[in-house]
Protein backbone atom coordinates (compact mmCIF):
# COMPACT_ATOMS: atom_id res chain seq x y z
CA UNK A 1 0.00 0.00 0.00
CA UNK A 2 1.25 3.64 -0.97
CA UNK A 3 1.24 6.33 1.06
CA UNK A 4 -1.14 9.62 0.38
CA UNK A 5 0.37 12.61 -0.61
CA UNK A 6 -2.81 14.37 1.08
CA UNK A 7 -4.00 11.97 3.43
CA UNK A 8 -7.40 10.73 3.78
CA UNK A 9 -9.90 11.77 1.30
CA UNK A 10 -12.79 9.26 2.73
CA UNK A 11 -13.50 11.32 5.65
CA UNK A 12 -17.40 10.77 5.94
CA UNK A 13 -17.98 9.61 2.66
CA UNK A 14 -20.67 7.20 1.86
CA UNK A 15 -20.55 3.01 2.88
CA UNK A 16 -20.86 1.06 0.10
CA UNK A 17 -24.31 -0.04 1.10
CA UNK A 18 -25.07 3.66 1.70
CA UNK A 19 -23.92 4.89 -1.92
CA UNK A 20 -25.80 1.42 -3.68
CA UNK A 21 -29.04 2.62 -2.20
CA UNK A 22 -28.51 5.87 -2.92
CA UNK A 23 -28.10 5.10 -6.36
CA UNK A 24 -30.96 2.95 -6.74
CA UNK A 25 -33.28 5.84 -5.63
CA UNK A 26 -31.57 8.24 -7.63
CA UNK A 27 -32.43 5.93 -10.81
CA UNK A 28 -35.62 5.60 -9.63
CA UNK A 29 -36.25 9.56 -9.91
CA UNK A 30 -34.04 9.78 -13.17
CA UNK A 31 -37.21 9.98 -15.61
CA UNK A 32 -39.25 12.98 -16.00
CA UNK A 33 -42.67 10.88 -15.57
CA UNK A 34 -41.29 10.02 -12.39
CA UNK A 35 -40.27 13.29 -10.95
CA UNK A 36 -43.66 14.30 -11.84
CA UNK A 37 -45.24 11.62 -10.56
CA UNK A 38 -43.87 13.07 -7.16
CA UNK A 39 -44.27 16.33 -7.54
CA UNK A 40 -48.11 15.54 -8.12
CA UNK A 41 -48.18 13.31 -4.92
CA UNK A 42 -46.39 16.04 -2.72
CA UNK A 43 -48.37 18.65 -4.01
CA UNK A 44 -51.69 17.49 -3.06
CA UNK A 45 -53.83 18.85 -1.11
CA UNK A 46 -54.47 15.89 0.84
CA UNK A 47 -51.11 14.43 0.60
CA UNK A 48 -51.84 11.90 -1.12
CA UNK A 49 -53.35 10.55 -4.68
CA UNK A 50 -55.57 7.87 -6.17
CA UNK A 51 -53.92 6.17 -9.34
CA UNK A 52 -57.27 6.24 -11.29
CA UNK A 53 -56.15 10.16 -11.75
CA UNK A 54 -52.73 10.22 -13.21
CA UNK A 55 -53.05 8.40 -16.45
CA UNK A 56 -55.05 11.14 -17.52
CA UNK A 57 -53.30 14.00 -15.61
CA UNK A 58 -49.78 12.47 -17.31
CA UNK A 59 -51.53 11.39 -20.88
CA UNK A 60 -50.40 8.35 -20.43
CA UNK A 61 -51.29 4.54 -20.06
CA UNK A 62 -52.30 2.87 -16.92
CA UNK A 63 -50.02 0.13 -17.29
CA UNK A 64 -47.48 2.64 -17.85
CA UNK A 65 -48.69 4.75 -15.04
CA UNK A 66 -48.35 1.82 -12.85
CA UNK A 67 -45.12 0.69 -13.77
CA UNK A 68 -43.53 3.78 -12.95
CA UNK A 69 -45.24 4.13 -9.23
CA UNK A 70 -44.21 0.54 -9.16
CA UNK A 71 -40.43 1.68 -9.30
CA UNK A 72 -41.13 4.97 -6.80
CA UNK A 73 -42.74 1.98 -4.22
CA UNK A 74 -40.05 -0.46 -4.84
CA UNK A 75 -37.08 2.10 -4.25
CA UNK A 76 -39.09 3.87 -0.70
CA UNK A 77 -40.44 7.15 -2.57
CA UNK A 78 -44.09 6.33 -2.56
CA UNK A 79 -46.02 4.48 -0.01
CA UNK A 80 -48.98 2.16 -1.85
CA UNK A 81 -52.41 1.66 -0.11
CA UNK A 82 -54.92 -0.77 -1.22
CA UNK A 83 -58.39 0.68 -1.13
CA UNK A 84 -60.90 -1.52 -2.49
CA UNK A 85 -60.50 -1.06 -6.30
CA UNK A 86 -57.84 1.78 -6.50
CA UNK A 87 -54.33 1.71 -4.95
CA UNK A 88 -53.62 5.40 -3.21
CA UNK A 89 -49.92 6.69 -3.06
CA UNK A 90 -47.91 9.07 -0.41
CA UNK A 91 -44.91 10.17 -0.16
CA UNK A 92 -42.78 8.43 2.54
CA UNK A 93 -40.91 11.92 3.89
CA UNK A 94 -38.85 10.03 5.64
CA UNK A 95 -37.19 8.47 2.80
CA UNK A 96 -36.68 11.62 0.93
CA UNK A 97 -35.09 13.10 4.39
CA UNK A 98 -32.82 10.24 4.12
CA UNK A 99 -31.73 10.73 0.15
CA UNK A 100 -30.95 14.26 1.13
CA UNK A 101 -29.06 13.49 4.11
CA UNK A 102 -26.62 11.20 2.21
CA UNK A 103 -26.23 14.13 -0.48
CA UNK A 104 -25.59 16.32 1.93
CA UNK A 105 -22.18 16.96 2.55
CA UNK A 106 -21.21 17.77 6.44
CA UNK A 107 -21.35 21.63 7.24
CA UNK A 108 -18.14 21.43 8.67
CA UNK A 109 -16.46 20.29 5.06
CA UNK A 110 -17.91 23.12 2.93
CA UNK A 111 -15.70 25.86 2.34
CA UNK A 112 -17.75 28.84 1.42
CA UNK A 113 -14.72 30.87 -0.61
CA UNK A 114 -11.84 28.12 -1.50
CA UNK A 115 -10.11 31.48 -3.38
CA UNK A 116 -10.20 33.23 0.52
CA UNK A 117 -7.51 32.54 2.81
CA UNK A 118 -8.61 33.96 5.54
């Protein structure tokens, strides 16, 4: 093993297991149907949504409505409730107060003026 010029650069980086899941909800959100999919969920009024409203509210399928909540459920973004005929969706806060957690870098590692040596 070779010696760092700098020493350590892991500091509080992310665990393996930490960046994997981070990644896999970060996938989950990379399609625009997706991130609207959200945005519709956390901007109801009641905090939550029926799915028999978004294929028309996206213009798309209901198969392809449902395979994309499918993917938001599976990676901890939505929450799915059966209600007789019509699954209901909410957004599980908690998870997205995780995501940004591990994205957030610790305050005590940002410099706010690198050029500023004071």
């Amino acid at each position: 093993m070779t010696a760092s010029c700098c020493g350590s650069i892991a500091g509080d980086a992310l665990s393996d297991a930490e960046a994997t899941e981070l990644a896999t909800a970060l996938k989950a959100l990379a399609d625009p149907i997706r991130v609207r999919l959200v945005s519709i969920v956390a901007t109801s009024p009641t905090g939550e949504v029926c799915a028999c409203d978004l294929p028309d509210t996206l213009d798309r399928s209901q198969p392809t409505v449902s395979h994309h909540l499918g993917l938001l459920v599976n990676a901890g973004v939505l929450e799915r409730e059966q209600r007789g005929k019509w699954a209901w969706f909410r957004l599980r806060r908690e998870r997205l107060v995780e995501l940004a957690r591990l994205l957030t870098p610790p305050v005590e590692s940002i410099d706010p003026d690198p050029a500023d040596p004071s």
